[in-house]
Structure formats: structure tokens, C-alpha cells
C-alpha atoms as a PDB file:
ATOM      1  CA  UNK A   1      36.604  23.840  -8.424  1.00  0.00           C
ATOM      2  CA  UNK A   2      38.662  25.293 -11.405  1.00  0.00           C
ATOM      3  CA  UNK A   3      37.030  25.626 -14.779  1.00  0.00           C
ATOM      4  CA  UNK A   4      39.394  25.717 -17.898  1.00  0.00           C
ATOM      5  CA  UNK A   5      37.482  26.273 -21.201  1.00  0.00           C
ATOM      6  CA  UNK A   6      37.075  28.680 -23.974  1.00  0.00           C
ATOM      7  CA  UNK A   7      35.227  31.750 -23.343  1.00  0.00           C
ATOM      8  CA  UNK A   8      32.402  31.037 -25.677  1.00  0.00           C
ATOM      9  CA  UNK A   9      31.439  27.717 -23.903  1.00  0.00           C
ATOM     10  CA  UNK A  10      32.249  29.093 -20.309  1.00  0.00           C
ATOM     11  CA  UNK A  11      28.882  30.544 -19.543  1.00  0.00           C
ATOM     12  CA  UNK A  12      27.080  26.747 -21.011  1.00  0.00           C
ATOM     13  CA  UNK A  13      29.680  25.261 -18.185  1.00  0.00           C
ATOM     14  CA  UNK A  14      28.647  26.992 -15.326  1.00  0.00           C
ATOM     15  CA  UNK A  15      24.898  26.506 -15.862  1.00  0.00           C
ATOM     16  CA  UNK A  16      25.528  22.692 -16.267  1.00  0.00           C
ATOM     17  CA  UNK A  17      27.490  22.420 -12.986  1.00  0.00           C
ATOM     18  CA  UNK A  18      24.528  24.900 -11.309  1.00  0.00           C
ATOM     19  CA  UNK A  19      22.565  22.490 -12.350  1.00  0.00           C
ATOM     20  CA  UNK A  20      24.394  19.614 -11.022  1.00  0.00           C
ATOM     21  CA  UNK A  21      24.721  20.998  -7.630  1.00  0.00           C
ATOM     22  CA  UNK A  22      20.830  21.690  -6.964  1.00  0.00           C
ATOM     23  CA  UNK A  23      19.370  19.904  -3.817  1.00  0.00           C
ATOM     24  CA  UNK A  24      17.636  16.930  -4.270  1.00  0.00           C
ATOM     25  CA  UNK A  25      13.848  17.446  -5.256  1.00  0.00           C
ATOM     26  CA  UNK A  26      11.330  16.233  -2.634  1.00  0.00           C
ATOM     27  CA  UNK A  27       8.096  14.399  -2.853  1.00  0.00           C
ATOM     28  CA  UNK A  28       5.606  13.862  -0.471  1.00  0.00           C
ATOM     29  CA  UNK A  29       3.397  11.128  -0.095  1.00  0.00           C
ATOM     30  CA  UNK A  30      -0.142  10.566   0.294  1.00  0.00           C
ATOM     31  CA  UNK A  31      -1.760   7.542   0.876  1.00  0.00           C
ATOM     32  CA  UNK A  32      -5.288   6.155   1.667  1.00  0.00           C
ATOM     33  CA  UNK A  33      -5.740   2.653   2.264  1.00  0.00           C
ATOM     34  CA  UNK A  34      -9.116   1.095   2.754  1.00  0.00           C
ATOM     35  CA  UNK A  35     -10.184  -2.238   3.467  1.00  0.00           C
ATOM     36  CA  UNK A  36     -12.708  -3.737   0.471  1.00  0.00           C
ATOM     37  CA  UNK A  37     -15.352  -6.383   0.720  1.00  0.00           C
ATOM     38  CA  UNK A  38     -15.042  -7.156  -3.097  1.00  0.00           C
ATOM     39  CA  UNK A  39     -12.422  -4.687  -5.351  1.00  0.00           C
ATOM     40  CA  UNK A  40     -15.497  -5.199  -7.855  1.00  0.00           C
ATOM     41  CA  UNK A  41     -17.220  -2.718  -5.758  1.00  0.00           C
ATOM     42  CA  UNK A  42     -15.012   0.289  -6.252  1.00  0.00           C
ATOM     43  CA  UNK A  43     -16.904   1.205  -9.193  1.00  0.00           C
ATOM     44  CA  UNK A  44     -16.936   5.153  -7.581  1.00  0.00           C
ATOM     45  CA  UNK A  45     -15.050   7.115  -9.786  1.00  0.00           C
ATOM     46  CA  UNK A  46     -12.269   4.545 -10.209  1.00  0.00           C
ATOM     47  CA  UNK A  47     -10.725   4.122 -13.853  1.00  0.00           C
ATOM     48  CA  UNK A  48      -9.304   0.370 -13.366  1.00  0.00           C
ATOM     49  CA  UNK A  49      -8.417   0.859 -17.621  1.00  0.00           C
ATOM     50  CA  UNK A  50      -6.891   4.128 -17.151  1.00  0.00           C
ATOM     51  CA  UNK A  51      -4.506   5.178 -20.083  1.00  0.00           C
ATOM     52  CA  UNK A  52      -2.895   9.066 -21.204  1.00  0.00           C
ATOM     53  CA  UNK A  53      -0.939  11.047 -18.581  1.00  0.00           C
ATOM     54  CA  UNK A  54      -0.981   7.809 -16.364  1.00  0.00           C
ATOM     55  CA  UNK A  55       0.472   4.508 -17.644  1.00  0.00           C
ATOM     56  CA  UNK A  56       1.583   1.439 -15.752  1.00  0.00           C
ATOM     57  CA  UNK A  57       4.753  -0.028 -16.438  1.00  0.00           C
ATOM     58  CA  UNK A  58       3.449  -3.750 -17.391  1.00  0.00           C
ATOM     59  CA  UNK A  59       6.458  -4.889 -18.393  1.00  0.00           C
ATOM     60  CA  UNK A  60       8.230  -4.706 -14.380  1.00  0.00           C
ATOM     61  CA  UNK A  61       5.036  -5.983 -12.985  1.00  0.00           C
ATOM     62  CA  UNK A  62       5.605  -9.200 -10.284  1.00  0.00           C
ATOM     63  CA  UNK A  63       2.883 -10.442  -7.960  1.00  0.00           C
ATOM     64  CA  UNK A  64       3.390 -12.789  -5.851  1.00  0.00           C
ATOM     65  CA  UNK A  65       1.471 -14.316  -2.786  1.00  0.00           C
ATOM     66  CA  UNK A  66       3.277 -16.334   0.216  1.00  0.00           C
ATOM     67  CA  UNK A  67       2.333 -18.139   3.072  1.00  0.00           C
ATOM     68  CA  UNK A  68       4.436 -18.661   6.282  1.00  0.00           C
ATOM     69  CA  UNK A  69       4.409 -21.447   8.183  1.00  0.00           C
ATOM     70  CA  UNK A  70       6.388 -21.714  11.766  1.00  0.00           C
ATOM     71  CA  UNK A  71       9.134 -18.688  10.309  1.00  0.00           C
ATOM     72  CA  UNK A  72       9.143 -21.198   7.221  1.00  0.00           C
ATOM     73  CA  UNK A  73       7.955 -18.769   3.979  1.00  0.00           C
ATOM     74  CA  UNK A  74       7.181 -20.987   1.216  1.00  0.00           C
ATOM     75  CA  UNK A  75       5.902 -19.601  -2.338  1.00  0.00           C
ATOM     76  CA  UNK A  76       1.977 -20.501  -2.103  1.00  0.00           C
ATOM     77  CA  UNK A  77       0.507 -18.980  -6.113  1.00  0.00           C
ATOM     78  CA  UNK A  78       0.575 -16.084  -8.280  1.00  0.00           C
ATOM     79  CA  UNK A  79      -2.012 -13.586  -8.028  1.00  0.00           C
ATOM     80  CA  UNK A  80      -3.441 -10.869 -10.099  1.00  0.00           C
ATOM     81  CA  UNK A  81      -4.533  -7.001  -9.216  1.00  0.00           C
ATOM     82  CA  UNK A  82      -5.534  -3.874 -10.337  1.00  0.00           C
ATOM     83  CA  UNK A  83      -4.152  -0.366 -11.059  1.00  0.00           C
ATOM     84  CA  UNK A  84      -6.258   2.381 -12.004  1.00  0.00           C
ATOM     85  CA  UNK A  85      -6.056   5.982 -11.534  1.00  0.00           C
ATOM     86  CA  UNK A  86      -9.404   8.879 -10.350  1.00  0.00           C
ATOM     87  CA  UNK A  87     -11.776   9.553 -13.084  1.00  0.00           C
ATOM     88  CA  UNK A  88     -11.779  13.360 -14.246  1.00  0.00           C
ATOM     89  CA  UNK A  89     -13.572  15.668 -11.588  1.00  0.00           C
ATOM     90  CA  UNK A  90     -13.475  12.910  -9.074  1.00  0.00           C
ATOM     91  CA  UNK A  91     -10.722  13.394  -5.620  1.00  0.00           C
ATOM     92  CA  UNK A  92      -9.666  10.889  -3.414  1.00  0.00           C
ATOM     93  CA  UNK A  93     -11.650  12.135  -0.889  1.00  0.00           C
ATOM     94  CA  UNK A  94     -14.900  11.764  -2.909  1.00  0.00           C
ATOM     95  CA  UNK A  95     -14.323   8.238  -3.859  1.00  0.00           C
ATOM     96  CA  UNK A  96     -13.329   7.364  -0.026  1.00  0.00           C
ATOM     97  CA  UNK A  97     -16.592   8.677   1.355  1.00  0.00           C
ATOM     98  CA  UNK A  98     -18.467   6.962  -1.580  1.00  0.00           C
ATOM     99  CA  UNK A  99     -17.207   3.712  -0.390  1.00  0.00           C
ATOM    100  CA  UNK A 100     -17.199   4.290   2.851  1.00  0.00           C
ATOM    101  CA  UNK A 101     -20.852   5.487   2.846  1.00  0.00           C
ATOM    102  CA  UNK A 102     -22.444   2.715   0.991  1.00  0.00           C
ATOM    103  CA  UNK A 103     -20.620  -0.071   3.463  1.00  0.00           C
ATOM    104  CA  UNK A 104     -18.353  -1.350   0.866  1.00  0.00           C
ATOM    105  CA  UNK A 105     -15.134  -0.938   2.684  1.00  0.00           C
ATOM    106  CA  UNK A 106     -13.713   1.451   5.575  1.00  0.00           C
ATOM    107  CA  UNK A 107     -10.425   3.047   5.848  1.00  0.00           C
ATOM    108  CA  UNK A 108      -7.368   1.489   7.734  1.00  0.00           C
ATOM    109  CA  UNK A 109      -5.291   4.260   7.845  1.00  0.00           C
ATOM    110  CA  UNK A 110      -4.583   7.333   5.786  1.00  0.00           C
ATOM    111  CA  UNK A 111      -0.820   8.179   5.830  1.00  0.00           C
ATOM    112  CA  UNK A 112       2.212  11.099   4.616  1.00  0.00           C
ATOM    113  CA  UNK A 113       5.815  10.583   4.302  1.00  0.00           C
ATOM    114  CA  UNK A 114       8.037  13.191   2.297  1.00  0.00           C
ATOM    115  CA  UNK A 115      11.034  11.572   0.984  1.00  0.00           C
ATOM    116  CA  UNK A 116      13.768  12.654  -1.172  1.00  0.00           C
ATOM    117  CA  UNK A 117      13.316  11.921  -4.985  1.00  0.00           C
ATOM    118  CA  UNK A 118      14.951   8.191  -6.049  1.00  0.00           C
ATOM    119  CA  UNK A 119      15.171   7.412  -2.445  1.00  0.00           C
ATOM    120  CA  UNK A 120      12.625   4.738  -1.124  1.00  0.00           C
ATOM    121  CA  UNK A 121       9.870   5.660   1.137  1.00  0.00           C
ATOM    122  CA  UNK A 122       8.163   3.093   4.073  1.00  0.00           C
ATOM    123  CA  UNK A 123       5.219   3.262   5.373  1.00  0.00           C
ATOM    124  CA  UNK A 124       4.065   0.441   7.493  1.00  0.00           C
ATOM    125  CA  UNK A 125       1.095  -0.304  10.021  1.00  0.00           C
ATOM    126  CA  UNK A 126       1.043  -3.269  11.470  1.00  0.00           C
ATOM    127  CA  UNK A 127       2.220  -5.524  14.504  1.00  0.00           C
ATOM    128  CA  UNK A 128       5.274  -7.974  15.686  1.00  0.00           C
ATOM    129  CA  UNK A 129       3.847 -11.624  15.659  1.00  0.00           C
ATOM    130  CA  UNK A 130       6.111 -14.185  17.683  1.00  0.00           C
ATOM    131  CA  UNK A 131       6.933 -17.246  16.438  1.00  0.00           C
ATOM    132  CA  UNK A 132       8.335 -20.668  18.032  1.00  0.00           C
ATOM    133  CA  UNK A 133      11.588 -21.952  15.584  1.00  0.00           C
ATOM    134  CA  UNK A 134      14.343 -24.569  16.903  1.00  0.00           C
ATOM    135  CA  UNK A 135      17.883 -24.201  16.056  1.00  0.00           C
ATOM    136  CA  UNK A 136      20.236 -26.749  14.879  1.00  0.00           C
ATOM    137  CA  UNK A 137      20.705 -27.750  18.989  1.00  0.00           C
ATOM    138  CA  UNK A 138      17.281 -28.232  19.502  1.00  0.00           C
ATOM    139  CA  UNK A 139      16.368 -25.326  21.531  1.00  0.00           C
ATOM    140  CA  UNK A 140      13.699 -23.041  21.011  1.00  0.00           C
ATOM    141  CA  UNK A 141      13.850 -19.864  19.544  1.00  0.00           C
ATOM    142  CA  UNK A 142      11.395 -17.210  18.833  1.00  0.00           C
ATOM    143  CA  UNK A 143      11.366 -14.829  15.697  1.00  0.00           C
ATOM    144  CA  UNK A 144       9.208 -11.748  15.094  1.00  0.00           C
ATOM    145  CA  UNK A 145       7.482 -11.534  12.058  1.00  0.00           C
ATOM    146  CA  UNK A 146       5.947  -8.173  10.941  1.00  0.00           C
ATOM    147  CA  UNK A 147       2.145  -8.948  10.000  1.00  0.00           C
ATOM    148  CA  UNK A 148      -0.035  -5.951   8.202  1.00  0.00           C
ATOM    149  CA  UNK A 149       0.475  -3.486   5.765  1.00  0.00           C
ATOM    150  CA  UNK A 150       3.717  -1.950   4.199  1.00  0.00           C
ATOM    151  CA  UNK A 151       3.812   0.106   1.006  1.00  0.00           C
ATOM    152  CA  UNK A 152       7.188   0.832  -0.502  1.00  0.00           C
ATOM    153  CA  UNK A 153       7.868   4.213  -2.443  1.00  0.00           C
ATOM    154  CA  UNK A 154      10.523   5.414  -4.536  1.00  0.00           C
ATOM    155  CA  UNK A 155       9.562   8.444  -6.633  1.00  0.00           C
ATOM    156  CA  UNK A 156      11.461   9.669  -9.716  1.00  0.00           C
ATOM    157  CA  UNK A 157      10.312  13.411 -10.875  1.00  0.00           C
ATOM    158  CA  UNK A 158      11.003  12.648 -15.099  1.00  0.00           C
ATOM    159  CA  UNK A 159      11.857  15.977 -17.452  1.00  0.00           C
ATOM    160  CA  UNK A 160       8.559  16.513 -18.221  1.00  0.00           C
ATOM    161  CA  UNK A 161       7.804  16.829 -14.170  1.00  0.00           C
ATOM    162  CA  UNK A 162       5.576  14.268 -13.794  1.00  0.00           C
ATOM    163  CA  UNK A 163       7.077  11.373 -11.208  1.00  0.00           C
ATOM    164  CA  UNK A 164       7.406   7.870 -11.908  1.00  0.00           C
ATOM    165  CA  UNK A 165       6.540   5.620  -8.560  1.00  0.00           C
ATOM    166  CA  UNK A 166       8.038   2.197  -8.140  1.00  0.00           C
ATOM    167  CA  UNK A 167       5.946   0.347  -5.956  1.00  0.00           C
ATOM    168  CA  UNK A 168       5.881  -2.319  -3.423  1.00  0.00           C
ATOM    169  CA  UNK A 169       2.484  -2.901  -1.232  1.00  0.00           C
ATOM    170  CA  UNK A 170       2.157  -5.972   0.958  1.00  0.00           C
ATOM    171  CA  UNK A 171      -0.408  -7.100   3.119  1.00  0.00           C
ATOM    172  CA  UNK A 172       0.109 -10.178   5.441  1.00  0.00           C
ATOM    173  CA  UNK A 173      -2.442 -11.722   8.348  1.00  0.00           C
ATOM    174  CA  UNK A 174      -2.128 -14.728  10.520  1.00  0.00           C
ATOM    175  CA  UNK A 175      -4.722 -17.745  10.619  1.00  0.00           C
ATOM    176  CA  UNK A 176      -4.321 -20.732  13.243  1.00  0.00           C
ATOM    177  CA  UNK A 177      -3.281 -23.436  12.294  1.00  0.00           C
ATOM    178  CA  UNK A 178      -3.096 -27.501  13.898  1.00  0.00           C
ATOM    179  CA  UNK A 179       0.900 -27.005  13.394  1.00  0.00           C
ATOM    180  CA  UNK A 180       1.381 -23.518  14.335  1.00  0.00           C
ATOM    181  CA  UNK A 181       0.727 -19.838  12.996  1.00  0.00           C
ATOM    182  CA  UNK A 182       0.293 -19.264   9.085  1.00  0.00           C
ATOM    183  CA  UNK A 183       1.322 -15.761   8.028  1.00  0.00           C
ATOM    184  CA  UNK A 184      -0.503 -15.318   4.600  1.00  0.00           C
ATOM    185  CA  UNK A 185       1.304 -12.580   2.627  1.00  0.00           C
ATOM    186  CA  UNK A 186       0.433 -11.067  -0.619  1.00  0.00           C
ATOM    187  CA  UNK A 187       2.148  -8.485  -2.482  1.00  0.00           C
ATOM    188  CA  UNK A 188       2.904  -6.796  -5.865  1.00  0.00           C
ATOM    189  CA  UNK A 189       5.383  -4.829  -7.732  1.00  0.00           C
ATOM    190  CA  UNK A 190       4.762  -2.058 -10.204  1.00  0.00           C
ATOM    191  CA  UNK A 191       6.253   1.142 -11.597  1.00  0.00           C
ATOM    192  CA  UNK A 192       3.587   3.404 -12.521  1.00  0.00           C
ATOM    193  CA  UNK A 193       3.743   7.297 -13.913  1.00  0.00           C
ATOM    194  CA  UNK A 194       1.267  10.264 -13.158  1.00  0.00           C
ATOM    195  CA  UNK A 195       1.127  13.837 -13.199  1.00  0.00           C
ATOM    196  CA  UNK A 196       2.760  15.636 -10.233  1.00  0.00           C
ATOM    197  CA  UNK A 197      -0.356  15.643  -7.452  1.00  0.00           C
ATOM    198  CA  UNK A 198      -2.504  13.003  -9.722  1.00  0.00           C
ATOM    199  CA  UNK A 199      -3.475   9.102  -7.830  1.00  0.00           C
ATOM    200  CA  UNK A 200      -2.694   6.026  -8.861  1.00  0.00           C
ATOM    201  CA  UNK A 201      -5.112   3.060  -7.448  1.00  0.00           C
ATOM    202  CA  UNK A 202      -3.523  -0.507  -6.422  1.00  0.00           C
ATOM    203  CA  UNK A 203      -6.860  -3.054  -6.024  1.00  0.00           C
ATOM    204  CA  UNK A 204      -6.571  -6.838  -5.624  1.00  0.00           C
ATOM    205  CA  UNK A 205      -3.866  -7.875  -2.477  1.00  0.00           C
ATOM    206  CA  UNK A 206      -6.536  -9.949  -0.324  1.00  0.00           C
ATOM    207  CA  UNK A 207      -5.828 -11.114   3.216  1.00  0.00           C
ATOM    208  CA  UNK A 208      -8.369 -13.308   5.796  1.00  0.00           C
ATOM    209  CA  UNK A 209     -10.047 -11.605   8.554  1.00  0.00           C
ATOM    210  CA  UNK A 210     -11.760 -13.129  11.560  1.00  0.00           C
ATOM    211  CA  UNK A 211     -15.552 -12.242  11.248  1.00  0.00           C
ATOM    212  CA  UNK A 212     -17.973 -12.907  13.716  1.00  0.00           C
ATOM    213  CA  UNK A 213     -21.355 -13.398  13.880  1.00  0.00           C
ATOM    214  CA  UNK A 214     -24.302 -14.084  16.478  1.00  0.00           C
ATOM    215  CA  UNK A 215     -27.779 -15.386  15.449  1.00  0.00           C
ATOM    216  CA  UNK A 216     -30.511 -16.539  16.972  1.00  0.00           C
ATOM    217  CA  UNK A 217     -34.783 -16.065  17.948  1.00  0.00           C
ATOM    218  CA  UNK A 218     -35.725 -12.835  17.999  1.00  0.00           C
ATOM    219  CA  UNK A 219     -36.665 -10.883  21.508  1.00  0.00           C
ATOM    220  CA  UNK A 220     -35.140 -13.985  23.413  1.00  0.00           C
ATOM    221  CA  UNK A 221     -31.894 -14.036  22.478  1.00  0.00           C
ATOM    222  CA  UNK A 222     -31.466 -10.300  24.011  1.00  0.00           C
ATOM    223  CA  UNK A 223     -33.274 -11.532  27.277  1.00  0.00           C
ATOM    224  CA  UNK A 224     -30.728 -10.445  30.234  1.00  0.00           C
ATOM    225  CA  UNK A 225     -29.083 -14.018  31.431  1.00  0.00           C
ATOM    226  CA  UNK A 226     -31.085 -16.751  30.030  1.00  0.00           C
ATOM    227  CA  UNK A 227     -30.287 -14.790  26.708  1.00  0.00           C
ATOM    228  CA  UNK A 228     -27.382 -17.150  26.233  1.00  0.00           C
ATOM    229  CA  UNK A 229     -30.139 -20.156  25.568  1.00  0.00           C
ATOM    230  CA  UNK A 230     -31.191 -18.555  22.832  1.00  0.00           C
ATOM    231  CA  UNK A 231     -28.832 -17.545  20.838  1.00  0.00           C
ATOM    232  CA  UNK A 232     -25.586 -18.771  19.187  1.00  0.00           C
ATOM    233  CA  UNK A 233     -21.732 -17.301  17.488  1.00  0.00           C
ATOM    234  CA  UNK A 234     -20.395 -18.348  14.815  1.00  0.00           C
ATOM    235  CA  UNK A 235     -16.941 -17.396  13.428  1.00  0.00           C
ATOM    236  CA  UNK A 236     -15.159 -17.739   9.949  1.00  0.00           C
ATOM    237  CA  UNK A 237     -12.910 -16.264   7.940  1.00  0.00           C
ATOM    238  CA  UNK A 238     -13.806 -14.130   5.051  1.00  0.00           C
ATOM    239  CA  UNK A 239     -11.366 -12.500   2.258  1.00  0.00           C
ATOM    240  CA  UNK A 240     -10.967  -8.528   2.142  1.00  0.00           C
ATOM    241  CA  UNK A 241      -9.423  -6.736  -0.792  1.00  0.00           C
ATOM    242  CA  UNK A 242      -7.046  -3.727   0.097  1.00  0.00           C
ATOM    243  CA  UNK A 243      -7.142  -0.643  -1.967  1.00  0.00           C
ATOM    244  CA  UNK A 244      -4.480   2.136  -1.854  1.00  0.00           C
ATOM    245  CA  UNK A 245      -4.766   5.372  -2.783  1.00  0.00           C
ATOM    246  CA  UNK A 246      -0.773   7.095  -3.381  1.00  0.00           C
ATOM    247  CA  UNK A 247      -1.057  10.889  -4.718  1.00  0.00           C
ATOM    248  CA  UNK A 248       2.665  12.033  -4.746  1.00  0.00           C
ATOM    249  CA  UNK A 249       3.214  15.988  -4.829  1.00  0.00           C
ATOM    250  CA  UNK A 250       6.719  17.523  -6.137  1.00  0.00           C
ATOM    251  CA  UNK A 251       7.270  19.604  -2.727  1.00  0.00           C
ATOM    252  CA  UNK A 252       8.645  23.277  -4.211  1.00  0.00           C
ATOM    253  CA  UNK A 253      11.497  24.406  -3.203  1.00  0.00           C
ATOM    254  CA  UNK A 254      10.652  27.832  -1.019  1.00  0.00           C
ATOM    255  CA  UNK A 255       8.318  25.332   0.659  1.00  0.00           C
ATOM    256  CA  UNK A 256      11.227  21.979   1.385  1.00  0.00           C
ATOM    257  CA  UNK A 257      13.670  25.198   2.048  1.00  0.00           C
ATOM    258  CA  UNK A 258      11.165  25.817   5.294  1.00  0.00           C
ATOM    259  CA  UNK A 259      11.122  22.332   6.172  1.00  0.00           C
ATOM    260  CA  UNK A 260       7.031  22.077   5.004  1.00  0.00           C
END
């Protein structure tokens, strides 16, 4: 690279190209995602009207929710949810084991990724469902659909070092169906800013699970073999609200430059 510039504004030069040619900035993220009875129940040190240092960005919010039917995804209705962000003097880990301790919810999984900043970060848990389609001929073909959680990330670190995080969660199940397998999907859109190591809370993407319960006259129905007689199971499906927790960190750079 050759410079050619006054002496005066040489010295402003080189600091703008220094600055030009740092490494990208990393972030890593944190996530906690637990599985709700009723969002209405995460009263535990949960601001759901948080303002300040955090703000959503309304104004690129989409929500969607979609059903699948057969490898068929058709738009079903719009939904609503929630962002909030921790109450002062409450962590993640407080809230969590409020929840979890009064039987309001229990975690699914509690995930990291580091990804460079304004490049898009996946983390997904889930499974491959198969599904029957027929091609033009006739013939049967089967397609995989991913069913279960997936939260997008891509992080921004602003001038005033806090990051703004545009996100993507989704949640799909399947229920049975006369006709086939119905993949119910719901998920949201969002950008949303907060202090470098602060949490942002995403409340509201439901999905049916499979619940089972057995009833019957107490003493007998626990009677080894005839036990059966006396007692009965009865299944149905009941909604579940997923929360996520995402805390993004600014990674330093003495620590990224030892690969922590």
C-alpha cells in the first residue's frame, strides 16, 4: 500500500487505515431456553416493559405462525410475543431456578456459540421428521423437515459498544393428523439493543406437546396385574410457551487472540 498525502494529514491516514485493518470483533452467545406452562408466569424478575439501555426495534418486528401439512407450508395467523430484558440485581441464573423451582417451566437446553460480529449465528436442537410427497410422475418421495427449536443471531457491536442483535427464534412440533403429519411452526423477528453482557427475553412462540395422564381409584389402581381394571390414560395436547434467554458478550481481544 502507498500513501501519498501532505505531511500534516499523514499521521490522521495511517490511524484510519489501522483502524480499517483490525480483526473482526467477536461475540459470544449465551442462551437459555425454557419451556413455559403460561409466559404469564414469568413474573421472576422479568421486565416484559423494559425501556433505557435496552430498546426493541418495533418498527422491524414480523411474527408469523405456519402450519405444514404433507411438506405443504401454508400461512396459518399472526401471532403476538414478548421481549423484555432482567430486572436490576436479578441474573439469568436466578430467574431460571425461580421458574424452574416453582414448576412453571423447565429448561430445554442452555447453549454458546461465538460468532464473528455482523455474521449470523445458528443454534438449533431439534430432529429430522420424514415426510411422504409425490412428484409430478406419481411416485413417492420423502422430504425431511427439521422440527424444534432454532434461534438465529447476528450481532452488531454499535460505537457506543453496546451490540445490536437481530433475531430469528422458531419453534415447530408435529401433531397427527387423518391426512398426514402437521408441522406447526411459529416464529418471530426482532432487532433488539443491550449493553455488552446484558439479556434480552423473547416470551410468546407456543407449540403443542403430547401430555399424558393416568387416573383412576385410589390403592387399586397400583394393585400389581389386576391394576389395569382400575385405572385409565388419557392423552391430549396442551400449549407450552418458549422463553429464551440471549446474553451476548463482546469477546476481548487478548482473549479471541487465544482462541477463548
Amino acid at each position: 500500500l502507498i500513501l501519498q498525502e501532505v505531511p500534516e494529514n499523514l499521521d490522521r491516514v495511517i490511524d484510519f487505515i489501522k483502524e480499517l485493518d483490525r480483526p473482526a470483533r467477536q461475540i459470544k452467545i449465551s442462551a437459555q431456553m425454557l419451556e413455559i406452562y403460561n409466559t404469564n408466569d414469568v413474573e421472576f424478575g422479568v421486565d416484559w416493559t423494559a425501556s433505557g439501555s435496552w430498546s426493541p426495534e418495533n418498527s422491524n418486528r414480523t411474527v408469523s405462525q405456519t402450519m405444514t401439512q404433507d411438506g405443504d407450508r401454508v400461512t396459518d395467523k399472526f401471532i403476538t410475543y414478548d421481549i423484555g430484558a432482567l430486572m436490576n440485581g436479578w441474573s439469568v441464573d436466578a430467574v431460571v431456578s425461580a421458574i424452574v423451582g416453582e414448576s412453571k417451566g423447565k429448561v430445554i437446553a442452555h447453549p454458546e456459540i461465538t460468532t464473528i460480529e455482523n455474521k449470523m449465528a445458528t443454534i438449533q436442537m431439534g430432529q429430522k421428521i420424514p415426510i411422504k410427497q409425490f412428484d409430478q410422475s406419481g411416485n413417492v418421495v420423502i422430504q425431511f423437515e427439521d422440527v424444534g427449536t432454532i434461534l438465529r443471531v447476528t450481532p452488531h457491536i454499535t460505537a457506543t459498544n453496546q451490540i445490536l442483535m437481530h433475531l430469528i427464534p422458531e419453534r415447530s412440533s408435529i401433531e397427527p393428523d387423518p391426512s398426514g403429519i402437521i408441522i406447526n411452526t411459529s416464529n418471530a423477528e426482532t432487532n433488539v439493543v443491550v449493553n455488552n453482557g446484558q439479556t434480552a427475553v423473547i416470551g410468546g412462540l407456543t407449540s403443542q406437546v403430547e401430555v399424558e395422564a393416568t387416573s383412576g381409584i385410589p390403592i387399586l389402581k397400583d394393585i400389581p396385574l389386576i391394576g389395569a381394571l382400575f385405572r385409565y390414560t388419557e392423552k391430549h395436547y396442551e400449549d407450552r410457551d418458549l422463553v429464551i434467554f440471549v446474553t451476548p458478550t463482546i469477546v476481548e481481544d487478548d482473549l479471541a487472540d487465544a482462541g477463548l
